[in-house]
C-alpha atoms as a PDB file:
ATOM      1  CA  UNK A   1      86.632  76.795  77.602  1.00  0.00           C
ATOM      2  CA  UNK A   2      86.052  80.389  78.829  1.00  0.00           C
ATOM      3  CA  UNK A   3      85.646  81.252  82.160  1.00  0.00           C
ATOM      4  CA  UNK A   4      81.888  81.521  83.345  1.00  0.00           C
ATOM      5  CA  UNK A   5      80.207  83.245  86.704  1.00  0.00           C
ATOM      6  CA  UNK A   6      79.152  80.226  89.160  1.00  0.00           C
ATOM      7  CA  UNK A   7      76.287  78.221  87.630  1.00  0.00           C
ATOM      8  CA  UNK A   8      76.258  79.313  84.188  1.00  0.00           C
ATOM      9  CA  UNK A   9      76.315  76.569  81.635  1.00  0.00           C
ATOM     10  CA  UNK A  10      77.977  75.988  78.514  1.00  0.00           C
ATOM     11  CA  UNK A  11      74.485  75.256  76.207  1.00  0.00           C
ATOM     12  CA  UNK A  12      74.253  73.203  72.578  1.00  0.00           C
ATOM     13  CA  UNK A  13      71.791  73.937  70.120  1.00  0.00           C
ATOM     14  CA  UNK A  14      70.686  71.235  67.747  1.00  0.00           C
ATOM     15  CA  UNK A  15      68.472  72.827  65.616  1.00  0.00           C
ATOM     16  CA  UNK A  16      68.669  76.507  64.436  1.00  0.00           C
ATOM     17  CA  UNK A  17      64.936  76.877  63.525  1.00  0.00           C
ATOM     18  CA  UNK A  18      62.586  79.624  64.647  1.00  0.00           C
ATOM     19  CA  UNK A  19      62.803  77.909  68.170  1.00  0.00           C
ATOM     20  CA  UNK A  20      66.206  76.855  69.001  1.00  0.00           C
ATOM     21  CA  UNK A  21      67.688  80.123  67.723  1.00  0.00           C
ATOM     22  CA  UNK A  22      65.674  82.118  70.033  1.00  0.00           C
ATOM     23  CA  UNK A  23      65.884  79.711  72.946  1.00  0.00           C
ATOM     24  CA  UNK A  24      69.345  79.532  72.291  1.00  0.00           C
ATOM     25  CA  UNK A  25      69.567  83.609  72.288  1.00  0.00           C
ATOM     26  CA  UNK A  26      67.614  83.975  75.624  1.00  0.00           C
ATOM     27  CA  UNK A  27      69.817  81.208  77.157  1.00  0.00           C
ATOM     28  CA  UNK A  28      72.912  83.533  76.428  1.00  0.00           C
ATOM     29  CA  UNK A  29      71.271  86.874  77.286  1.00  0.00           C
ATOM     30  CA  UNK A  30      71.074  85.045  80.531  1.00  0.00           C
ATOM     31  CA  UNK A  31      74.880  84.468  80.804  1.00  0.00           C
ATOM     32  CA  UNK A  32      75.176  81.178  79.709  1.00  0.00           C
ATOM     33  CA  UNK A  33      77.511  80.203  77.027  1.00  0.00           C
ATOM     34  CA  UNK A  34      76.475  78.882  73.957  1.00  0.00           C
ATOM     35  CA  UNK A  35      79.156  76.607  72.690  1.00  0.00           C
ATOM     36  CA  UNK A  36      77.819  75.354  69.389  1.00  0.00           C
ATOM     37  CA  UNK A  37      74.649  75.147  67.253  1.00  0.00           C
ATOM     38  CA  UNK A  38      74.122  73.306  64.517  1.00  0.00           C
ATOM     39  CA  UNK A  39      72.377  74.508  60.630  1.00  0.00           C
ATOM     40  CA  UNK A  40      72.078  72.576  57.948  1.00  0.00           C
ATOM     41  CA  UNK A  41      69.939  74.720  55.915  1.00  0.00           C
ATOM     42  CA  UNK A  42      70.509  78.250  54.700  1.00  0.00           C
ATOM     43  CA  UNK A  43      67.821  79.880  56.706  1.00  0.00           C
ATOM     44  CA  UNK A  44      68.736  77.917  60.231  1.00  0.00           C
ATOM     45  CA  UNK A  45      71.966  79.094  58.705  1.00  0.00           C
ATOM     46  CA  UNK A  46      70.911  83.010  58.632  1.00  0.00           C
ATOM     47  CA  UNK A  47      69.007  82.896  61.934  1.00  0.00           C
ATOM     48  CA  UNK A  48      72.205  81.293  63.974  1.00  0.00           C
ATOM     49  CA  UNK A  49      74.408  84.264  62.340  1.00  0.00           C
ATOM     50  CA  UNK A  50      71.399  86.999  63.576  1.00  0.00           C
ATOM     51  CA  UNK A  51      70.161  85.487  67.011  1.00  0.00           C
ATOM     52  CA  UNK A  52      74.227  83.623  68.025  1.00  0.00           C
ATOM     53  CA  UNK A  53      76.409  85.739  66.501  1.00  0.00           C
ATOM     54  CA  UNK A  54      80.194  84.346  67.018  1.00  0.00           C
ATOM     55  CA  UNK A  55      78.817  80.878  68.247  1.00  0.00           C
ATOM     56  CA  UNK A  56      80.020  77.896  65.456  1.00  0.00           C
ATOM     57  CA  UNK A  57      78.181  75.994  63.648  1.00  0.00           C
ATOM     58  CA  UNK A  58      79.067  72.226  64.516  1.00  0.00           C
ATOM     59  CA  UNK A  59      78.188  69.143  63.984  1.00  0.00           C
ATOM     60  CA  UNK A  60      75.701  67.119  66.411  1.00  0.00           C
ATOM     61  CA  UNK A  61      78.535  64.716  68.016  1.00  0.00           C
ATOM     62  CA  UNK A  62      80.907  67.957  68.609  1.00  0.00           C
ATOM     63  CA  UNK A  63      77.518  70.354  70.478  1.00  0.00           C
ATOM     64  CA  UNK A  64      76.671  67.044  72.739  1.00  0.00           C
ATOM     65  CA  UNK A  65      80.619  66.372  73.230  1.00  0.00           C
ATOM     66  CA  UNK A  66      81.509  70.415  74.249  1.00  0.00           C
ATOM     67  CA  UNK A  67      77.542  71.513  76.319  1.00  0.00           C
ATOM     68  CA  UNK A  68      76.754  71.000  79.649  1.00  0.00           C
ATOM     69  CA  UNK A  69      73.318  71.353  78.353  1.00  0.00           C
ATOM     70  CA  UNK A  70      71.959  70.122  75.212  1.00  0.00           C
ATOM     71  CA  UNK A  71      69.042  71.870  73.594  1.00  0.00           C
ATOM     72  CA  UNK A  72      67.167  69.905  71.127  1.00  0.00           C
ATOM     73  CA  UNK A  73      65.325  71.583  68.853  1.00  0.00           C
ATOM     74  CA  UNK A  74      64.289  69.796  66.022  1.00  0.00           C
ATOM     75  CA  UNK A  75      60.698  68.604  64.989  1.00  0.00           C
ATOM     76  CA  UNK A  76      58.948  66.413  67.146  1.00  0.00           C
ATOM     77  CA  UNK A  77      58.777  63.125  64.647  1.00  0.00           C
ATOM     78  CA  UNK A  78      63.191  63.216  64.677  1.00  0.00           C
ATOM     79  CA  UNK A  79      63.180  63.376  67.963  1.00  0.00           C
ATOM     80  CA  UNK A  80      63.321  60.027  68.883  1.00  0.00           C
ATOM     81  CA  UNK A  81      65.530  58.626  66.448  1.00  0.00           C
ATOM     82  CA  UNK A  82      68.238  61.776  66.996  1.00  0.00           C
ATOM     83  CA  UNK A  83      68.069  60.872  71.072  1.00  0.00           C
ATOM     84  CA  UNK A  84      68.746  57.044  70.103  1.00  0.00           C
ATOM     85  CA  UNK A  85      71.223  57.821  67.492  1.00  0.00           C
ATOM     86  CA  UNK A  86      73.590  59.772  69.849  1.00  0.00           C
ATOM     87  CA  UNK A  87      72.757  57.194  73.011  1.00  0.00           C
ATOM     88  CA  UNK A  88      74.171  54.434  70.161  1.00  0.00           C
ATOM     89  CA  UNK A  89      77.241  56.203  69.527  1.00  0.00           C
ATOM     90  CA  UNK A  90      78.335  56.684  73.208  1.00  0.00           C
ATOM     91  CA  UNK A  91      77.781  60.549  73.080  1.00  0.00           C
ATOM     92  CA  UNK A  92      75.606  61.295  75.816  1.00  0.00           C
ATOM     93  CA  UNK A  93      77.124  61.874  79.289  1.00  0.00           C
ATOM     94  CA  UNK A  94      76.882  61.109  82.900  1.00  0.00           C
ATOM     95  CA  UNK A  95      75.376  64.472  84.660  1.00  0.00           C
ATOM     96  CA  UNK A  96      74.285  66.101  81.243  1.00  0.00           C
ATOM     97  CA  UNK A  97      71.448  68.055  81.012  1.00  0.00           C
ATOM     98  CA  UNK A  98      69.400  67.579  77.760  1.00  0.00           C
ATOM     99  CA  UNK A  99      66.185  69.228  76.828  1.00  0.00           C
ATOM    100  CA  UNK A 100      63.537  68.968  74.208  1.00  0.00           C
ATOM    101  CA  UNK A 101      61.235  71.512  73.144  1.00  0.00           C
ATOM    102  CA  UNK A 102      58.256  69.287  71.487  1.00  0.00           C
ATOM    103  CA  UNK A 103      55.333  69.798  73.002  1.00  0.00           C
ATOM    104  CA  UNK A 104      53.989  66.212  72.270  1.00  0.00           C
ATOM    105  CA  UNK A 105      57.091  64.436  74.206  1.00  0.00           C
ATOM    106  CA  UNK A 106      58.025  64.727  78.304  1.00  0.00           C
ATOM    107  CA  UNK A 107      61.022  63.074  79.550  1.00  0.00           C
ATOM    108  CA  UNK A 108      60.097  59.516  78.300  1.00  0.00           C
ATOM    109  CA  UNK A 109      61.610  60.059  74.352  1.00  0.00           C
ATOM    110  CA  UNK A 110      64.632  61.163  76.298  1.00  0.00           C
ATOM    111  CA  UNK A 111      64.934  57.657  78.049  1.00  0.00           C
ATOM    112  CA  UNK A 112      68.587  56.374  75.542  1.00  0.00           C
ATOM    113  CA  UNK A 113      70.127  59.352  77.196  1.00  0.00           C
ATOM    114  CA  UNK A 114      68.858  58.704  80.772  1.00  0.00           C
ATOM    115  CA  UNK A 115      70.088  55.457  80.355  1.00  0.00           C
ATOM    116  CA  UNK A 116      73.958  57.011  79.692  1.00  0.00           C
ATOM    117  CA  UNK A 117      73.279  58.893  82.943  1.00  0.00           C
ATOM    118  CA  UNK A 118      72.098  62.180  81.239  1.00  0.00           C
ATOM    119  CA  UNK A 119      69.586  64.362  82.959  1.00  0.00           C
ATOM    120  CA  UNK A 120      66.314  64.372  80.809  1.00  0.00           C
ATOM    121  CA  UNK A 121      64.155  67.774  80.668  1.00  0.00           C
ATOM    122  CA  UNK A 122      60.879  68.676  78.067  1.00  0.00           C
ATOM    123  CA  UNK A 123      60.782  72.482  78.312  1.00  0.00           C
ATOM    124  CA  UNK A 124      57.900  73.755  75.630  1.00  0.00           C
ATOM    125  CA  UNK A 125      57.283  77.434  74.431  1.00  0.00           C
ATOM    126  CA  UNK A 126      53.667  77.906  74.605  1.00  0.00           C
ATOM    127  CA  UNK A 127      54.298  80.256  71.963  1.00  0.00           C
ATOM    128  CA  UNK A 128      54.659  80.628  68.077  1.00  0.00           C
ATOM    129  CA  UNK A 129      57.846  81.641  66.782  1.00  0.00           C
ATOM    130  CA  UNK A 130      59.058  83.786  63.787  1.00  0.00           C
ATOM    131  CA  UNK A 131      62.560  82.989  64.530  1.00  0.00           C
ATOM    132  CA  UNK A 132      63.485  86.760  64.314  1.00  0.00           C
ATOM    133  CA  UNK A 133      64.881  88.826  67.858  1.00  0.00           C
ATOM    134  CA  UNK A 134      61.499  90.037  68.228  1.00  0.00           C
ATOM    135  CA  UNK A 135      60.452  86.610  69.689  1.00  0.00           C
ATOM    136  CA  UNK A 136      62.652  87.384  72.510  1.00  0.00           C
ATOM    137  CA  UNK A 137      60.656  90.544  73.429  1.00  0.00           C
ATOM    138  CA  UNK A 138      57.318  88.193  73.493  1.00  0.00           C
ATOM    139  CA  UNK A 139      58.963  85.451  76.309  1.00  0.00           C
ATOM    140  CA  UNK A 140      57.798  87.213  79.586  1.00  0.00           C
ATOM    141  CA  UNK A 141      54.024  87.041  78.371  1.00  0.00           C
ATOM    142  CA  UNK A 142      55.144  83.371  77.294  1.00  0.00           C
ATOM    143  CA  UNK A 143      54.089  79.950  78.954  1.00  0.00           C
ATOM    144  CA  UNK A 144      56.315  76.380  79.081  1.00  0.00           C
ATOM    145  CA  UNK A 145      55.250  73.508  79.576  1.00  0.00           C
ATOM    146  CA  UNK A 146      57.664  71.854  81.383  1.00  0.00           C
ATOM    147  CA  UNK A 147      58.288  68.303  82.285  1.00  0.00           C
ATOM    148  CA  UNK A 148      61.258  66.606  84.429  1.00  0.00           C
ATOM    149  CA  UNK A 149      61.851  64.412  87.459  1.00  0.00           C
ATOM    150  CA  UNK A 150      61.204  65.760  90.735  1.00  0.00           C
ATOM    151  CA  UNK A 151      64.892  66.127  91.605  1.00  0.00           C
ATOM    152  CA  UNK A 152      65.770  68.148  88.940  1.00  0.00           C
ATOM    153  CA  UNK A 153      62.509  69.936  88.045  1.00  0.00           C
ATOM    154  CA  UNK A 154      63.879  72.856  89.576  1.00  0.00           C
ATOM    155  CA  UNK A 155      66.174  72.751  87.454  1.00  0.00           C
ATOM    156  CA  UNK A 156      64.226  73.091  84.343  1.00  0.00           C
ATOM    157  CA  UNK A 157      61.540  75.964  86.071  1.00  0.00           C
ATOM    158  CA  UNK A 158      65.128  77.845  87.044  1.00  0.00           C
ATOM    159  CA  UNK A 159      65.703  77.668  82.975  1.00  0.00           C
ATOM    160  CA  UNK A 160      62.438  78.954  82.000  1.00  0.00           C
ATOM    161  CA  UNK A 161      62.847  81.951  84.496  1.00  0.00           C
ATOM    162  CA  UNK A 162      65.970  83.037  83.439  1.00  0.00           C
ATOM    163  CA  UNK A 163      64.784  83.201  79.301  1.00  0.00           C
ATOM    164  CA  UNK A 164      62.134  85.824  80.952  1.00  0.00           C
ATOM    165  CA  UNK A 165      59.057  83.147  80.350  1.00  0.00           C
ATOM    166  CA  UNK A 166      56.304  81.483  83.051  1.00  0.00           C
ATOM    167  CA  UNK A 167      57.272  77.914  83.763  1.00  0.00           C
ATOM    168  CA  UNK A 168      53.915  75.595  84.321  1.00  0.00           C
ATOM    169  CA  UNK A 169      54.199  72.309  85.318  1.00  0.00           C
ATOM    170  CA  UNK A 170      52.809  69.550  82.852  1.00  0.00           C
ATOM    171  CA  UNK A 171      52.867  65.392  83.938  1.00  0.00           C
ATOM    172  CA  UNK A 172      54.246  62.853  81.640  1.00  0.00           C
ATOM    173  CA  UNK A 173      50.637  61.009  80.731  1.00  0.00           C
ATOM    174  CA  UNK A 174      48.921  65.126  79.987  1.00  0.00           C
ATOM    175  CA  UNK A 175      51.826  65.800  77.705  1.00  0.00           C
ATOM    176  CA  UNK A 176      49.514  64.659  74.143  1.00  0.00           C
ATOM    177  CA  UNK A 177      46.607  66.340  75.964  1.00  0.00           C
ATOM    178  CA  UNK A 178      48.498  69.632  76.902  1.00  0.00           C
ATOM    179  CA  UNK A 179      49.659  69.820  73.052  1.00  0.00           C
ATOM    180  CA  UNK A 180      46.364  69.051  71.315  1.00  0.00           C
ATOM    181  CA  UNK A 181      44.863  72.226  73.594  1.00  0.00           C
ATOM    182  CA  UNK A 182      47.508  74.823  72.425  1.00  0.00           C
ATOM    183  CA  UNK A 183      47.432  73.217  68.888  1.00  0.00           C
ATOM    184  CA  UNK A 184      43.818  73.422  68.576  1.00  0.00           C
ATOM    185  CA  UNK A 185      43.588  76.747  69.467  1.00  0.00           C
ATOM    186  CA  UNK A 186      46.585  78.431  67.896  1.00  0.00           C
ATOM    187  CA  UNK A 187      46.814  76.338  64.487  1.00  0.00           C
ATOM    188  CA  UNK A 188      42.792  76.117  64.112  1.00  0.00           C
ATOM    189  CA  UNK A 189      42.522  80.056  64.752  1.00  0.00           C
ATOM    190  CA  UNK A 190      44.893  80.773  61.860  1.00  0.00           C
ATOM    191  CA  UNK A 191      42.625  78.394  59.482  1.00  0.00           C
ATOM    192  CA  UNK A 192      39.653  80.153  60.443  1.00  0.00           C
ATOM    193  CA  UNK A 193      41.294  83.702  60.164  1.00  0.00           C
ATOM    194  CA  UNK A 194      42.706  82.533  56.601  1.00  0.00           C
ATOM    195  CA  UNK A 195      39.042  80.848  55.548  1.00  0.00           C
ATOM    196  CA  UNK A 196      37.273  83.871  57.102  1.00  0.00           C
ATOM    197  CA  UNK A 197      39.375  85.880  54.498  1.00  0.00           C
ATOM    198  CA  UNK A 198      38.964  83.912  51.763  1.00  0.00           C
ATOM    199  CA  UNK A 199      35.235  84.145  51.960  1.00  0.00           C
ATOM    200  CA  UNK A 200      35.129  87.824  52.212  1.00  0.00           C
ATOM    201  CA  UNK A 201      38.097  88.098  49.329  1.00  0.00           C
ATOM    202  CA  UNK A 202      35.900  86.478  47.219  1.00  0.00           C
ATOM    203  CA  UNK A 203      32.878  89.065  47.609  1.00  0.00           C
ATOM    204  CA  UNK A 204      35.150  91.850  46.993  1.00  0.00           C
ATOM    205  CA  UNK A 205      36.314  93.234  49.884  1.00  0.00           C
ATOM    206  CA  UNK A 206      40.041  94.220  49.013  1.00  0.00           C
ATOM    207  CA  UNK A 207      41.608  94.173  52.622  1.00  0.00           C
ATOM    208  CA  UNK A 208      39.834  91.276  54.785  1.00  0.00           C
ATOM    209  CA  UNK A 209      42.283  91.682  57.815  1.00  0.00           C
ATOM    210  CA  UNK A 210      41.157  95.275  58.253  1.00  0.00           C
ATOM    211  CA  UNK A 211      37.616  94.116  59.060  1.00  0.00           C
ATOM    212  CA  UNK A 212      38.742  91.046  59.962  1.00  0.00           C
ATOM    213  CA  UNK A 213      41.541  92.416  62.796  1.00  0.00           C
ATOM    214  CA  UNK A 214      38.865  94.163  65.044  1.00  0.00           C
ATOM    215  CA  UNK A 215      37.123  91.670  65.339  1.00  0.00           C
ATOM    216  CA  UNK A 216      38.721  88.743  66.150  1.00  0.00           C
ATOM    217  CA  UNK A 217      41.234  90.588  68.632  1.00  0.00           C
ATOM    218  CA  UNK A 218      38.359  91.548  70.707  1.00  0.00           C
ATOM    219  CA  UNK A 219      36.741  88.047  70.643  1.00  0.00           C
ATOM    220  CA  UNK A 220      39.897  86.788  72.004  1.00  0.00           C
ATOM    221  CA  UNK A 221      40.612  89.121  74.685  1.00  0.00           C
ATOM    222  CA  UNK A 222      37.058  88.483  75.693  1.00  0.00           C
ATOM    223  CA  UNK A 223      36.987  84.874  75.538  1.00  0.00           C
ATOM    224  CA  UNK A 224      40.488  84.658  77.655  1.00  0.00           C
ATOM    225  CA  UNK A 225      38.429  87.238  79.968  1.00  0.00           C
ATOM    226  CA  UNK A 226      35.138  85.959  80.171  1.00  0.00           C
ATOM    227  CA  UNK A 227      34.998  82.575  79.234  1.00  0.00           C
ATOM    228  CA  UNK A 228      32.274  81.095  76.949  1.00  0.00           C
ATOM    229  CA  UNK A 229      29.829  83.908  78.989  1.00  0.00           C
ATOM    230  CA  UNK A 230      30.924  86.226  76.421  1.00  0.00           C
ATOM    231  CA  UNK A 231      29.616  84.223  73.219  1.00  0.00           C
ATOM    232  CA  UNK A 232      27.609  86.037  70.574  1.00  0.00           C
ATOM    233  CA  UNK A 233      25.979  85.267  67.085  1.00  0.00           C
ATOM    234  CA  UNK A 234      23.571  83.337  65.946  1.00  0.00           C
ATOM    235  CA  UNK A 235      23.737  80.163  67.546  1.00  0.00           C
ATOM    236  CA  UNK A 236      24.845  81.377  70.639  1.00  0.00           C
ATOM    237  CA  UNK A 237      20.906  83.829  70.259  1.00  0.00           C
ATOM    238  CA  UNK A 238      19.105  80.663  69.092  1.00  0.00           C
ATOM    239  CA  UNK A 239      18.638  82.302  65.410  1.00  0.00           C
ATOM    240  CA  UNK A 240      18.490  78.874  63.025  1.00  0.00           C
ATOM    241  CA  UNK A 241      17.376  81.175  60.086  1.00  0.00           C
ATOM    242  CA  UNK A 242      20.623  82.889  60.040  1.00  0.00           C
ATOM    243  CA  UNK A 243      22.155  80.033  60.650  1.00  0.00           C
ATOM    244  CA  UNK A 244      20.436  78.205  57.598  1.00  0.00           C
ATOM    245  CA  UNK A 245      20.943  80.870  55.684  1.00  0.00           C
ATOM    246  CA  UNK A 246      24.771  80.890  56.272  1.00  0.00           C
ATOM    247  CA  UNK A 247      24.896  77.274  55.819  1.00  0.00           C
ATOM    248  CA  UNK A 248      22.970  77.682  52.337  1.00  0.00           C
ATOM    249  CA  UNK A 249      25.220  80.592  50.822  1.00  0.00           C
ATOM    250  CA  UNK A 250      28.085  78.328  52.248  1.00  0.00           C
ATOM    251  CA  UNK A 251      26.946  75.444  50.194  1.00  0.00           C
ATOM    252  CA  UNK A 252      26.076  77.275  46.737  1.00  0.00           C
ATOM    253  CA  UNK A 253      29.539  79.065  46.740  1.00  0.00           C
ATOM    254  CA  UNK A 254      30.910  75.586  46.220  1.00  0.00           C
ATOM    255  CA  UNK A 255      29.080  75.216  42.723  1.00  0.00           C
ATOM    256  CA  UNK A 256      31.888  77.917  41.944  1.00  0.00           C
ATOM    257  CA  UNK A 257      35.717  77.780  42.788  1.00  0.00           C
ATOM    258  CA  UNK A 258      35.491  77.457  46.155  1.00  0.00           C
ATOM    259  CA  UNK A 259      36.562  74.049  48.077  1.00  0.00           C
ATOM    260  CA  UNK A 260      34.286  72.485  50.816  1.00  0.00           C
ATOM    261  CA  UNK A 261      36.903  72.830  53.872  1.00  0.00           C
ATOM    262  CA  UNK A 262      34.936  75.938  54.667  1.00  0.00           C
ATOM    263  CA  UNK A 263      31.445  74.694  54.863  1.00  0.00           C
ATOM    264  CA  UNK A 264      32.302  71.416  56.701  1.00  0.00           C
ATOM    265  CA  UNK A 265      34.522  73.621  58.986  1.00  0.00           C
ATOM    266  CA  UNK A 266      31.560  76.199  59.817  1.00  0.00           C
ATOM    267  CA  UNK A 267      28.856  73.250  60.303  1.00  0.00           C
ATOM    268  CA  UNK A 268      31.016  71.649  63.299  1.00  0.00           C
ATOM    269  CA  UNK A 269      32.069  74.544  64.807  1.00  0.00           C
ATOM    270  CA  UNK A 270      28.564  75.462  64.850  1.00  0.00           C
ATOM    271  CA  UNK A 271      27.077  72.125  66.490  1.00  0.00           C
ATOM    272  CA  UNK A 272      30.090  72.443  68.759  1.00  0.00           C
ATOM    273  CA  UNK A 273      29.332  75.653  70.251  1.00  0.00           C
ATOM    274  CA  UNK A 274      25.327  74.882  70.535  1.00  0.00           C
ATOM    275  CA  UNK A 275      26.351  71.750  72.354  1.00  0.00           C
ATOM    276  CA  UNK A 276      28.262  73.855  74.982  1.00  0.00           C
ATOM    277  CA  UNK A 277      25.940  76.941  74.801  1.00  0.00           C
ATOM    278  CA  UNK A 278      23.234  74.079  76.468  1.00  0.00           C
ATOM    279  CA  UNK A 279      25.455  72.339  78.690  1.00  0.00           C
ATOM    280  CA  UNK A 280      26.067  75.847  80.507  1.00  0.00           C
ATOM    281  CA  UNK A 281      22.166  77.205  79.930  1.00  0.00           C
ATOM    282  CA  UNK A 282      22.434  79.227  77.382  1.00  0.00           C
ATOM    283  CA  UNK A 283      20.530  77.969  74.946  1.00  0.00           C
ATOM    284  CA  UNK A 284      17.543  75.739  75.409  1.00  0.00           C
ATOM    285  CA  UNK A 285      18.087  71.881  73.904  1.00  0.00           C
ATOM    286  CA  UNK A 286      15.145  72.677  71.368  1.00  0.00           C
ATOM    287  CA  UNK A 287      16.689  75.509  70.156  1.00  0.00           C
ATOM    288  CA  UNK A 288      19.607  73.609  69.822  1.00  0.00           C
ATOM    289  CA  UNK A 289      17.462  71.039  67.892  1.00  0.00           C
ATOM    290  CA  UNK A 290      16.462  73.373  65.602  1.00  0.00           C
ATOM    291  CA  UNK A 291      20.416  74.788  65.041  1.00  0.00           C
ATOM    292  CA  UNK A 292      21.341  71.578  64.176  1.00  0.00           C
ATOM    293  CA  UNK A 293      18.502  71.360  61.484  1.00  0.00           C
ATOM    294  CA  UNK A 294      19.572  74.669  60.053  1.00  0.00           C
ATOM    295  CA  UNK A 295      22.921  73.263  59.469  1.00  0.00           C
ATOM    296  CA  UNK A 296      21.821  69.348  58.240  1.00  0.00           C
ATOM    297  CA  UNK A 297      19.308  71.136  55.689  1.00  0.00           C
ATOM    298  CA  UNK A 298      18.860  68.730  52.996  1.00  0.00           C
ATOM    299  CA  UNK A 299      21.452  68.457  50.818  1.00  0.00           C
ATOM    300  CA  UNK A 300      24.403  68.519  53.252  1.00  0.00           C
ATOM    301  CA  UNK A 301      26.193  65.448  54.229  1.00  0.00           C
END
């Protein structure tokens, strides 16, 4: 094995998807040596040749055999069986790091290699991925989540630091809780971008993420700024006959083409936010009341 400066480690990848490829990359802009990755598909196969050029592609028993640490990148529902697999063929080894980066997991899905004296850490981008170098120019505005035993949790915030990102400790028991926020937000916000645009394709305006872009950007940047204090529209003002009215045109669209995902989607988002627009006084419970008639009217489900 080549020489390395003092503390640099010779790193795995399992899994050359649009997160182990870039992890992988910021590992070795850091100075640590990636010593094997492993593709099985022709794009994991294209990203390992753009983001680790020169590293081989190996098989999983030859990474865990040749790294120091193990990155496992692979989705969250083969975790489990991949950590037990290796733990039943001896492969794991005394002193080894290994890391996951599912969000759902901490160090507990990592327990087979614990138990062959590996070192277990959960180190989560708080971040979606395109898999492409540009990913590594979004890590120091990036979050992880990151999850290990006391002893070695410096180990794991040292990690994060080096690939340029913000580490934030999670506990074992908030892992689910931690992932269902970040999912929530970031999956559910490209739903309602994508149903936004379908409703305003369908009226005939040609490019919906031109009026769409504006808009949204500077609702984010002022909820992340201001909280729920800087809520607008109609049921954040109380107006039920917009709100009806929405919730009608909503409803008779679906005697055409359209599917009901967007209708059912608008109604709870809608009793959601007039639920928390009372609970922090800003709008009365009967005008509440009168929100959530707008959006039972009769008819709906």
């Amino acid at each position: 094995m080549a020489s390395r400066k003092p503390g640099r480690l010779g790193v795995g990848v399992i899994g050359a998807g649009k997160v182990g490829a870039v992890l992988g990359a910021a590992l070795r802009a850091a100075e640590h040596a990636v010593v094997g990755v492993s593709a099985v598909s022709e794009g994991s196969r294209d990203r390992a040749e753009s983001l680790l050029p020169g590293v081989p592609i190996l098989e999983i028993p030859d990474i865990v055999e040749r790294a120091e640490l193990v990155l496992l990148a692979v989705p969250d529902d083969a975790l489990p069986e991949l950590v037990e697999g290796l733990a039943a063929t001896g492969a794991w080894q005394q002193g080894q790091l290994v890391a996951h980066t599912s969000g759902r997991f901490g160090t507990g899905v990592l327990a087979p290699a614990r138990a062959k004296g590996a070192l277990p850490l959960a180190l989560h981008p708080a971040m979606t991925f395109t898999g492409m170098s540009l990913d590594l120019n979004r890590l120091p505005d990036c979050s992880f989540g990151v999850t290990a035993d006391r002893a070695i949790l410096p180990v794991a915030q040292a990690l994060v630091v080096e690939m340029g990102a913000e580490p934030v400790v999670i506990e074992e028991a908030d892992r689910p809780l931690y992932h269902a926020a970040l999912a929530h937000s970031s999956n559910n916000l490209v739903t309602l971008a994508a149903q936004s645009s379908e409703l305003l394709s369908g009226i005939g305006v040609e490019e919906p993420s031109r009026m769409l872009g504006p808009l949204l950007r500077a609702s984010l940047e002022n909820a992340l700024v201001s909280g729920e204090s800087a809520l607008t529209g109609p049921v954040a003002r109380g107006d039920s006959g917009t709100v009806e009215a929405h919730a009608r045109a909503l409803r008779e669209r679906e005697t055409g083409p359209g599917t009901s995902d967007i209708r059912a989607a608008y109604r709870e988002l809608a009793k959601a936010t007039a639920t928390r627009a009372v609970t922090r006084g800003l709008l009365t419970a009967a005008q509440a009341k009168d929100i959530n008639r707008a959006l039972d009217m009769p008819g709906e489900e």
